[in-house]
C-alpha atoms as a PDB file:
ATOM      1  CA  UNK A   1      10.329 -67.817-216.283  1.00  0.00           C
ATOM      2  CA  UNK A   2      11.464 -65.479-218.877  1.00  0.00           C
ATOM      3  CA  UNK A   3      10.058 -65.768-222.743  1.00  0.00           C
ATOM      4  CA  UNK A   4      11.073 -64.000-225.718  1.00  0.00           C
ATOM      5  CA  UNK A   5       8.531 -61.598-226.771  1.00  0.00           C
ATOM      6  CA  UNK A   6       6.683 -61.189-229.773  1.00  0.00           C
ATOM      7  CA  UNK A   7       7.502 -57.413-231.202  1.00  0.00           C
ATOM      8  CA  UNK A   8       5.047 -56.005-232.765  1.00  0.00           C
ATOM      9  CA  UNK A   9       6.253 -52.608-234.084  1.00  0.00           C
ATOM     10  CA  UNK A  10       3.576 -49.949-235.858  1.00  0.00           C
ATOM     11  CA  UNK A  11       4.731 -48.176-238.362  1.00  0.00           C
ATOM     12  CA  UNK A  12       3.343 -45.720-241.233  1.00  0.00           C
ATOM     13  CA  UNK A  13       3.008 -41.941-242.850  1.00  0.00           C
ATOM     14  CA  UNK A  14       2.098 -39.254-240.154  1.00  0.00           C
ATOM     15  CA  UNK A  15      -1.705 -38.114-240.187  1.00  0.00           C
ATOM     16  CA  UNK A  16      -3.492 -41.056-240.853  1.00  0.00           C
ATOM     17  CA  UNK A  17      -4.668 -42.549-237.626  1.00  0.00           C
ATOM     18  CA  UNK A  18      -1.586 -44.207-236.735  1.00  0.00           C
ATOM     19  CA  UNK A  19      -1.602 -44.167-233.079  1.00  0.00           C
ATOM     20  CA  UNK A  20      -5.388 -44.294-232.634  1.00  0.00           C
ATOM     21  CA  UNK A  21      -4.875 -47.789-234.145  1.00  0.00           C
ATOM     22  CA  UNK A  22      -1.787 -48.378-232.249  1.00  0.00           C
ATOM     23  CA  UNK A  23      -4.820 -47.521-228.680  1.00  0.00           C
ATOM     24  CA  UNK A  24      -7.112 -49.735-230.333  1.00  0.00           C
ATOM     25  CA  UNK A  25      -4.593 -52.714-230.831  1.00  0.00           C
ATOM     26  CA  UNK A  26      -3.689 -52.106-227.267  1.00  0.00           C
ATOM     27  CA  UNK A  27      -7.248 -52.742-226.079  1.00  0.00           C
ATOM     28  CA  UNK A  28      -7.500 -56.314-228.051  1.00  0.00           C
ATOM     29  CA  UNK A  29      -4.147 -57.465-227.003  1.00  0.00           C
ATOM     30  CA  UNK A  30      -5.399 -56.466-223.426  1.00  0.00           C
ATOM     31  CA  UNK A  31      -8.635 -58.820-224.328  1.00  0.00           C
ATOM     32  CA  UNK A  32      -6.567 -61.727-225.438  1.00  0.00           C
ATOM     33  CA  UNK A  33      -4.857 -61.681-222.099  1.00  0.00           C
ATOM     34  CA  UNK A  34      -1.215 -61.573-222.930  1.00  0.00           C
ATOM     35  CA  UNK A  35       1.193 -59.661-220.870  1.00  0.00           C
ATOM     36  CA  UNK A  36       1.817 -56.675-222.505  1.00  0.00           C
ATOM     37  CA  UNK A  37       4.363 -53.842-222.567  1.00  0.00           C
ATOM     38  CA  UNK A  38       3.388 -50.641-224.645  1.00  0.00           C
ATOM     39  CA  UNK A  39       6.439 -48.674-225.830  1.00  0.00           C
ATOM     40  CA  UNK A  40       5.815 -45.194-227.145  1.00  0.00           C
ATOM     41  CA  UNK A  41       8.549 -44.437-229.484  1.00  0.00           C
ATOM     42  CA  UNK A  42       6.971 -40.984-230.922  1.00  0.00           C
ATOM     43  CA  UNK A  43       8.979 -37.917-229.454  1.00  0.00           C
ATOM     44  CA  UNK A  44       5.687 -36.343-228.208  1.00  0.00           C
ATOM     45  CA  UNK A  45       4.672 -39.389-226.508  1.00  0.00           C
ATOM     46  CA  UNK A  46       1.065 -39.372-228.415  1.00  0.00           C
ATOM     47  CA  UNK A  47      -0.465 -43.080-227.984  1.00  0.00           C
ATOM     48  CA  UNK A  48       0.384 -42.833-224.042  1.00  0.00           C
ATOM     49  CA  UNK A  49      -1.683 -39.575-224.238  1.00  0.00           C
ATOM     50  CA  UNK A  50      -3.984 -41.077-226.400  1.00  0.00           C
ATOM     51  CA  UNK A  51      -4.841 -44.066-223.991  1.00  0.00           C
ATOM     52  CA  UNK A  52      -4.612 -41.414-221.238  1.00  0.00           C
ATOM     53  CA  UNK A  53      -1.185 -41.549-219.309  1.00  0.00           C
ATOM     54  CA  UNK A  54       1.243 -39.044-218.608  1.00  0.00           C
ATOM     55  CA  UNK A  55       4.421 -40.933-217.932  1.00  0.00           C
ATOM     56  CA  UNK A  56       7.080 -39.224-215.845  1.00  0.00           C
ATOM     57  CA  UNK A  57      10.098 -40.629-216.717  1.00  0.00           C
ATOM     58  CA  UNK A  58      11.500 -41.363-220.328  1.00  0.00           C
ATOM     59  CA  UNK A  59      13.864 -43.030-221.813  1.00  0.00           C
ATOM     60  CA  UNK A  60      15.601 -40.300-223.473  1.00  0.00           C
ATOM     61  CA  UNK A  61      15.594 -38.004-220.622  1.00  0.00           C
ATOM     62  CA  UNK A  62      17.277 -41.180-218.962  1.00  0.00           C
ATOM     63  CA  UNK A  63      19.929 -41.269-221.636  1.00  0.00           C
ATOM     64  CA  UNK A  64      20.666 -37.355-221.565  1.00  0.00           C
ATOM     65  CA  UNK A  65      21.038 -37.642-218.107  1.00  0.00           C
ATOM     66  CA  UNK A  66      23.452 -40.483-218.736  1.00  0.00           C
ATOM     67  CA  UNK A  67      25.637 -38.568-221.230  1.00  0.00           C
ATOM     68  CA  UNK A  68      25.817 -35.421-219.126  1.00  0.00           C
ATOM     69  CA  UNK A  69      27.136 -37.448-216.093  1.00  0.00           C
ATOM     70  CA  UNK A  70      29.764 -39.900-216.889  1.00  0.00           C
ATOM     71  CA  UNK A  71      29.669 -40.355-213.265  1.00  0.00           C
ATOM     72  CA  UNK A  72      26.316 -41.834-213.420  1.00  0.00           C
ATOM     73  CA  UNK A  73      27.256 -43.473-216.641  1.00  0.00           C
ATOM     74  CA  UNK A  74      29.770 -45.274-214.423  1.00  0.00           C
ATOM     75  CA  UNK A  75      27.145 -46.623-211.522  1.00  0.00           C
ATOM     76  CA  UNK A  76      24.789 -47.607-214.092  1.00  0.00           C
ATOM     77  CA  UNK A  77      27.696 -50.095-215.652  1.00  0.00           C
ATOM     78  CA  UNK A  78      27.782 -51.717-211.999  1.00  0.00           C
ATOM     79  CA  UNK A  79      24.255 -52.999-212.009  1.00  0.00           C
ATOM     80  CA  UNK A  80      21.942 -54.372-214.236  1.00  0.00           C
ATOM     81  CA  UNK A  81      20.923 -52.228-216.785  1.00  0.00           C
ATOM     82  CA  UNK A  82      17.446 -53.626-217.582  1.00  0.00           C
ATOM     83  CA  UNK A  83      16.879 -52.741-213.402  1.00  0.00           C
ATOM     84  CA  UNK A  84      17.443 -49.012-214.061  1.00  0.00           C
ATOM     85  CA  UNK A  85      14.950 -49.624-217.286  1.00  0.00           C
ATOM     86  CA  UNK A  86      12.470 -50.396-214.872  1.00  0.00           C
ATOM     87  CA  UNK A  87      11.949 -47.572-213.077  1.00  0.00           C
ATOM     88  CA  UNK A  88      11.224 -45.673-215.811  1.00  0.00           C
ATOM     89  CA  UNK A  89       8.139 -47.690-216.260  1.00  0.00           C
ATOM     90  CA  UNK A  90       4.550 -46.440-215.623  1.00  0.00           C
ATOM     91  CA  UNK A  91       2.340 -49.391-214.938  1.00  0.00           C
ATOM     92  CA  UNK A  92      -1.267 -48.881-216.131  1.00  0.00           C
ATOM     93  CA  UNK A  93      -4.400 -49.708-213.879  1.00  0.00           C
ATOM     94  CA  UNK A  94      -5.628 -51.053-217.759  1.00  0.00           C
ATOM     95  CA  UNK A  95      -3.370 -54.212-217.172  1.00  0.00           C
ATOM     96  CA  UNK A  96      -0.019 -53.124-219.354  1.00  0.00           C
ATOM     97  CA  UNK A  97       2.901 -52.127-218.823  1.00  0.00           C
ATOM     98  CA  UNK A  98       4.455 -48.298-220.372  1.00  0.00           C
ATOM     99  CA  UNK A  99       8.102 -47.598-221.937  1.00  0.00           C
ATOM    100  CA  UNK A 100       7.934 -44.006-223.034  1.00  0.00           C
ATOM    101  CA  UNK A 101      11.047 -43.012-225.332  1.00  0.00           C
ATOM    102  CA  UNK A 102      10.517 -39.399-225.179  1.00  0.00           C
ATOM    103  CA  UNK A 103      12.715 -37.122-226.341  1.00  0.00           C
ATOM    104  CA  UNK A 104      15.178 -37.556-229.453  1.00  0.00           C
ATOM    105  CA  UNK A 105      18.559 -37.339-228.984  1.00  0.00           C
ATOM    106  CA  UNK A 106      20.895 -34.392-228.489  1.00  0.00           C
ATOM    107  CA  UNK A 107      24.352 -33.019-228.211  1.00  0.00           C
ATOM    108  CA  UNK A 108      26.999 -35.262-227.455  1.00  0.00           C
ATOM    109  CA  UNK A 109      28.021 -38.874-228.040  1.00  0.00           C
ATOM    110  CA  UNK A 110      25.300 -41.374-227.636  1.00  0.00           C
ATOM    111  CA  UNK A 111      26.695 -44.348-229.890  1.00  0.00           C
ATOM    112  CA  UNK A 112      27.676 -46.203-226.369  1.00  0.00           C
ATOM    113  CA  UNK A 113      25.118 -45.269-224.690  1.00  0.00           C
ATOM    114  CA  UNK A 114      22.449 -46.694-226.978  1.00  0.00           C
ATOM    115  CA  UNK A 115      23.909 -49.921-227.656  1.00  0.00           C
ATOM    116  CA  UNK A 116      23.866 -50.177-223.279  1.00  0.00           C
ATOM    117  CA  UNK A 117      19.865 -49.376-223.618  1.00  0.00           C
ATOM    118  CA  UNK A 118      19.177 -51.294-226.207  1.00  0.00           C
ATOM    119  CA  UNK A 119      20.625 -53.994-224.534  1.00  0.00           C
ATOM    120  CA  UNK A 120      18.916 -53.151-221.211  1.00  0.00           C
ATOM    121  CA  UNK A 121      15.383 -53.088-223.511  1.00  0.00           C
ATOM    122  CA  UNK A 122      16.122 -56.538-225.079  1.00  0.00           C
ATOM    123  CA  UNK A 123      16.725 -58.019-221.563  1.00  0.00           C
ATOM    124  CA  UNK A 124      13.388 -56.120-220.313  1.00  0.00           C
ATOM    125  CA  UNK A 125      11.364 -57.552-222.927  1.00  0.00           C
ATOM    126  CA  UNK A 126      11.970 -60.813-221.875  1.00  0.00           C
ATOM    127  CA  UNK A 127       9.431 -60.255-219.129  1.00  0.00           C
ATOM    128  CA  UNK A 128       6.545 -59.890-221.084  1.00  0.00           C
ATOM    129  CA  UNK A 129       4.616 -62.002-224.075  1.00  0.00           C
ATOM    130  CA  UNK A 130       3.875 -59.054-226.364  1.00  0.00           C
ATOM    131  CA  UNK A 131       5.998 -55.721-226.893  1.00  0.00           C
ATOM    132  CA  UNK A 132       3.711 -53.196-228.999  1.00  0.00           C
ATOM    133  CA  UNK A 133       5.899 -50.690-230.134  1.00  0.00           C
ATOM    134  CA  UNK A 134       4.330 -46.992-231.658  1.00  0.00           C
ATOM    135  CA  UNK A 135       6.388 -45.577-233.788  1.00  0.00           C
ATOM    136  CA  UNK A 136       6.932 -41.611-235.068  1.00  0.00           C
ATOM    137  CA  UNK A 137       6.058 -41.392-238.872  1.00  0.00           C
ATOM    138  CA  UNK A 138       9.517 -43.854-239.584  1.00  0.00           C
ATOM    139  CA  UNK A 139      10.787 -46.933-237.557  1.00  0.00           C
ATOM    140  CA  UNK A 140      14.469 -45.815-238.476  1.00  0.00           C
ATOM    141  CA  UNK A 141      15.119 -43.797-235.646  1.00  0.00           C
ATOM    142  CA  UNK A 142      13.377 -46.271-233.149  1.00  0.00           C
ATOM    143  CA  UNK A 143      15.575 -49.697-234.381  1.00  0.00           C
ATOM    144  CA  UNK A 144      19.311 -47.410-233.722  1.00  0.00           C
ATOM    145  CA  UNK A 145      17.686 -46.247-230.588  1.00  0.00           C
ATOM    146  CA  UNK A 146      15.709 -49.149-228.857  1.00  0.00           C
ATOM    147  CA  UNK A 147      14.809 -52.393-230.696  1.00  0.00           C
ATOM    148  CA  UNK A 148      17.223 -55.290-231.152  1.00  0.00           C
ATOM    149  CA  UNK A 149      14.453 -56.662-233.913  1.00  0.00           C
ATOM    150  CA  UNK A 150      11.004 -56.618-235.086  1.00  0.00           C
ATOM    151  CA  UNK A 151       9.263 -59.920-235.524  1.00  0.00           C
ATOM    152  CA  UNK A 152       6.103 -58.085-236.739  1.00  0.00           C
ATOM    153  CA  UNK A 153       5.299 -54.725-238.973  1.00  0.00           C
ATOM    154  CA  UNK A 154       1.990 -53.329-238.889  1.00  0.00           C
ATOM    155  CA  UNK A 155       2.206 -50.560-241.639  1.00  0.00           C
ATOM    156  CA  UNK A 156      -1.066 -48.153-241.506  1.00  0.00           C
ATOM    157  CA  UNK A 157      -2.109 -45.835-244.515  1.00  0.00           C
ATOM    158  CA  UNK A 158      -4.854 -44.244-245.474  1.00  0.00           C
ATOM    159  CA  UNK A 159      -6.526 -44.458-249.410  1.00  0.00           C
ATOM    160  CA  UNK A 160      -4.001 -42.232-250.456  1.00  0.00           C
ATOM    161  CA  UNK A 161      -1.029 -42.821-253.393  1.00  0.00           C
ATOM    162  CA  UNK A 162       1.328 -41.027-250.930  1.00  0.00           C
ATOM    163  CA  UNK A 163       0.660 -42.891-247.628  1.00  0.00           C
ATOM    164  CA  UNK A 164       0.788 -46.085-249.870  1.00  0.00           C
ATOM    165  CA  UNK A 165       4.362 -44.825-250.990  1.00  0.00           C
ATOM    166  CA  UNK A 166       5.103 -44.052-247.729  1.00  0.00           C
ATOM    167  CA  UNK A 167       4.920 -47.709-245.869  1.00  0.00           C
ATOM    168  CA  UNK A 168       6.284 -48.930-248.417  1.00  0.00           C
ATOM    169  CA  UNK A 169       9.812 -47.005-247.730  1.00  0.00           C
ATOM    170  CA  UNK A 170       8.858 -47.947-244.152  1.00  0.00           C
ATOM    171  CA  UNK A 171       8.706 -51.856-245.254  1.00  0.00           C
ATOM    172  CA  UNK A 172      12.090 -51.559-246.834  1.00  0.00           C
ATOM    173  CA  UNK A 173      13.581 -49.505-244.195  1.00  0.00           C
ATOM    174  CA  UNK A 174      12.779 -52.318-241.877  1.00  0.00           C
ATOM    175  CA  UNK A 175      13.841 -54.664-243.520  1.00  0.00           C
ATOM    176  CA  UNK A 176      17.364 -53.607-244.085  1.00  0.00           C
ATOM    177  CA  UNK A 177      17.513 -52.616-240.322  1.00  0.00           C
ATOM    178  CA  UNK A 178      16.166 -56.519-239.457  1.00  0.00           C
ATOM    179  CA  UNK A 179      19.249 -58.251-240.365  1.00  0.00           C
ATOM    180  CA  UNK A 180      18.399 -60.806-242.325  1.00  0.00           C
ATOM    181  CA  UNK A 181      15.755 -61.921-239.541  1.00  0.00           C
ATOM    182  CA  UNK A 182      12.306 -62.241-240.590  1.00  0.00           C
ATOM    183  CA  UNK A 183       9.258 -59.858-239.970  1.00  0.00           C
ATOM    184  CA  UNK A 184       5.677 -60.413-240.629  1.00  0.00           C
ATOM    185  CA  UNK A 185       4.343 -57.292-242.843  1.00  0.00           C
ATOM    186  CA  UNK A 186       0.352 -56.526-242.149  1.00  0.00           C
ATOM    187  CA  UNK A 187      -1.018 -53.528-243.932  1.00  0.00           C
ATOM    188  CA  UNK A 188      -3.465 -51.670-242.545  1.00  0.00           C
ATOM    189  CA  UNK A 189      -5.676 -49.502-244.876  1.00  0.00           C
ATOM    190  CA  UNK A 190      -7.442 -46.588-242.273  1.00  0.00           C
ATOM    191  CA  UNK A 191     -10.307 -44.266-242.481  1.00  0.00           C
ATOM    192  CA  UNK A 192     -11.806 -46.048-245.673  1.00  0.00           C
ATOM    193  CA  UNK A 193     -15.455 -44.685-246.519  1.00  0.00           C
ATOM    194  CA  UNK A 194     -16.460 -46.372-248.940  1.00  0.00           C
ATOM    195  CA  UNK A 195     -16.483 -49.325-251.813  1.00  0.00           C
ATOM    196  CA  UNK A 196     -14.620 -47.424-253.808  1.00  0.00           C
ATOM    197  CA  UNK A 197     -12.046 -46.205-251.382  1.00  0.00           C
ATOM    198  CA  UNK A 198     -11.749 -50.250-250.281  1.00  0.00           C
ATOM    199  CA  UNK A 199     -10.608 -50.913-254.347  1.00  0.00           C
ATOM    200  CA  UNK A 200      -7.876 -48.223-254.943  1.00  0.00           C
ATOM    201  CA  UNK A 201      -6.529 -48.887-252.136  1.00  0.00           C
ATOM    202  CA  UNK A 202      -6.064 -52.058-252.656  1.00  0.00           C
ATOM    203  CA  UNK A 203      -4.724 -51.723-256.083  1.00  0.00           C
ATOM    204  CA  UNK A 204      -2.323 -48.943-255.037  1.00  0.00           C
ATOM    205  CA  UNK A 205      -0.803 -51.694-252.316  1.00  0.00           C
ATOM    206  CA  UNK A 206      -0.482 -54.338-255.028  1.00  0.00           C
ATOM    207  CA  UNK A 207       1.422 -51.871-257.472  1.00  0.00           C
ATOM    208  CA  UNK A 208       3.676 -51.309-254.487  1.00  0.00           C
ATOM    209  CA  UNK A 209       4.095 -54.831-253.360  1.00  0.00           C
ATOM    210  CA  UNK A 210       2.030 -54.680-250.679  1.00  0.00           C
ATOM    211  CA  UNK A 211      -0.966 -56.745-249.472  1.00  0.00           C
ATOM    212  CA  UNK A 212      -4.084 -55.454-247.355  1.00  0.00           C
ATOM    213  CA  UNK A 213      -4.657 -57.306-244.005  1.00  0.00           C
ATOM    214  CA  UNK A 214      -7.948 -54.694-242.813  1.00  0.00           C
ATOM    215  CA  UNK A 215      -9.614 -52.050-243.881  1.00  0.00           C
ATOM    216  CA  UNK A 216     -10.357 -50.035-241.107  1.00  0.00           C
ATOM    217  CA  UNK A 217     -13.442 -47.720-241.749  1.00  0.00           C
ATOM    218  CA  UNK A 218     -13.531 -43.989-240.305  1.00  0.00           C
ATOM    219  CA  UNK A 219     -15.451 -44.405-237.572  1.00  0.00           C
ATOM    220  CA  UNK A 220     -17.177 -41.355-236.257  1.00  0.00           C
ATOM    221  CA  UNK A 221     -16.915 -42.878-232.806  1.00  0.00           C
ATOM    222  CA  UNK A 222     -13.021 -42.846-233.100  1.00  0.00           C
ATOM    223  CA  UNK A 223     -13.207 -39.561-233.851  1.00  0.00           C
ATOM    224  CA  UNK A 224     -15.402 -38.448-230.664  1.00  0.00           C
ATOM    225  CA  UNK A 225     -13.377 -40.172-228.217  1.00  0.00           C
ATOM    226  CA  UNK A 226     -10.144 -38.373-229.739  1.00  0.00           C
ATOM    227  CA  UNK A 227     -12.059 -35.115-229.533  1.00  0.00           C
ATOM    228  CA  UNK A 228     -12.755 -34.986-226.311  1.00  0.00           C
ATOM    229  CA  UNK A 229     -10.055 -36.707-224.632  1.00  0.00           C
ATOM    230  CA  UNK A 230     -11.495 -39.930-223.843  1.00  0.00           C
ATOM    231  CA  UNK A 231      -9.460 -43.169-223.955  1.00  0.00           C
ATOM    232  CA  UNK A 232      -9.863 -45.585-226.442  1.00  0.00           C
ATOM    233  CA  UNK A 233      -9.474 -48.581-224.345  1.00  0.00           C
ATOM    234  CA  UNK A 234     -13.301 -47.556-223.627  1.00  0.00           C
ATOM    235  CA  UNK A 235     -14.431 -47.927-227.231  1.00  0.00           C
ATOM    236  CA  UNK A 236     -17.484 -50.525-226.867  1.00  0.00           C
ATOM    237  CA  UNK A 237     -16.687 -53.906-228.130  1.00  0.00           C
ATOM    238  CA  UNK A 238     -19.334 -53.650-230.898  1.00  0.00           C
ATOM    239  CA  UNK A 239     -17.261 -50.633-232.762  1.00  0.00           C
ATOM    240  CA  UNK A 240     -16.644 -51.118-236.642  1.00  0.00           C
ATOM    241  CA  UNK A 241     -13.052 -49.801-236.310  1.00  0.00           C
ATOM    242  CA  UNK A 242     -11.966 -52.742-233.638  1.00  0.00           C
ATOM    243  CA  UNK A 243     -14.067 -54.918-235.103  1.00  0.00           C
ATOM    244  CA  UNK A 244     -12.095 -54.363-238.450  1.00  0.00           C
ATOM    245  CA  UNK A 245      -8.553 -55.399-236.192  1.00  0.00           C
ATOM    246  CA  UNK A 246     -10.206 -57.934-234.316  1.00  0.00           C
ATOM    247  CA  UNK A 247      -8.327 -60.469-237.074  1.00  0.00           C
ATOM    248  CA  UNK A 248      -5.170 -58.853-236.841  1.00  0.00           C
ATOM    249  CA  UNK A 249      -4.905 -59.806-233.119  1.00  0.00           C
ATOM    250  CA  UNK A 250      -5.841 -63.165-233.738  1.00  0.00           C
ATOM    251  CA  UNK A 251      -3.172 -63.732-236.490  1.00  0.00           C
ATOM    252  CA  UNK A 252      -0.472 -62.874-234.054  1.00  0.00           C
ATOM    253  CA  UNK A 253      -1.397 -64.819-231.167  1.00  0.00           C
END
């Protein structure tokens, strides 16, 4: 029986930890035993690296390949499209599912042929409880090309003034792009070291509107896994950082 997922889209300024949180958030919603589909919506495809998966099909490649044949174009109009979504899926042996978007877009018309995939995503998200959804720096570029809406926006910064500023634009670009439907806004304040990184952080989200759902600590463990390669859906359960998210997963179950 189908359901309508619940969309959890991450969103926030570029170098601070975004899709290592995005892994980690994977590994509790894995825990909490929903049905998951992960959709990497960075060009370079980094949180399916990250959890260590090397899709072979994308999205975008899909839609290039679309615009360069109208023939194909043509077939794809006389089936379902959310079937043809499918096979571009990598199913994990970790217990989730993998939408890679790959690639941004490039010469030629694509207006038509996005509002077909985004239609094609909508219907495939029907299969699942959860879509996860890791975004590039912005979430602009992922709502024209993928999402028909975001019922949740988990906005990570670091301590810094310009991160802060950052999800903030990111807040109000989803907004506008949300039509009027509502979205849950979680902040997430990453890499935090200390007391007093925990208090100006906190007061740089209030002067901005914004209120702190976690402070994530820098966790050197984080850091080794990502060094070396290693997945972080092997991050022991006792680790500060998922400890720190462990509430975010249950507020949105």
């Amino acid at each position: 029986m189908s359901t309508q997922a619940h969309i959890i889209t991450v969103g926030g300024k570029g170098g601070v930890g975004k899709t290592s949180v995005s892994a980690m958030l994977v590994k509790l919603l894995l825990a909490s035993g929903t049905r998951l589909l992960l959709i990497d919506a960075d060009p370079v495809i980094s949180v399916a690296y990250t959890l260590g998966e090397e899709p072979s099909a994308t999205l975008g490649d899909f839609r290039q390949s679309l615009i360069e044949s109208p023939r194909r174009q043509r077939d794809l109009e006389a089936r379902p499209v959310k079937d043809a979504i499918k096979e571009l899926i990598t199913v994990s042996s970790r217990g989730y599912d993998l939408l890679a978007m790959g690639r941004a877009e490039g010469k030629g018309c694509f207006c038509g042929v996005n509002e077909l995939l985004r239609f094609g995503v909508e219907s495939l998200c029907s299969d699942y409880d959860t879509v996860l959804v890791d975004c590039e720096a912005g979430i602009e570029q992922v709502n024209r090309r993928a999402l028909h809406r975001i019922d949740e926006l988990i906005l990570v910064a670091d301590t810094s003034r310009r991160a802060m500023e950052s999800v903030a634009k990111v807040r109000d670009i989803a907004v506008s792009y949300n039509e009027g439907k509502p979205i849950e806004l979680r902040l997430l304040v990453n890499r935090v070291r200390s007391d007093e990184d925990r208090s100006r952080a906190g007061d740089l989200a209030a002067a901005l509107g914004l209120e702190v759902s976690a402070f994530v600590p820098d966790d050197s463990e984080v850091h080794d896994y990502n060094a070396c390669g290693r997945t972080l859906l092997d991050l022991p359960e006792g680790n500060a950082a998922l400890a720190a998210l462990t509430g975010i997963i249950h507020e949105t179950s």
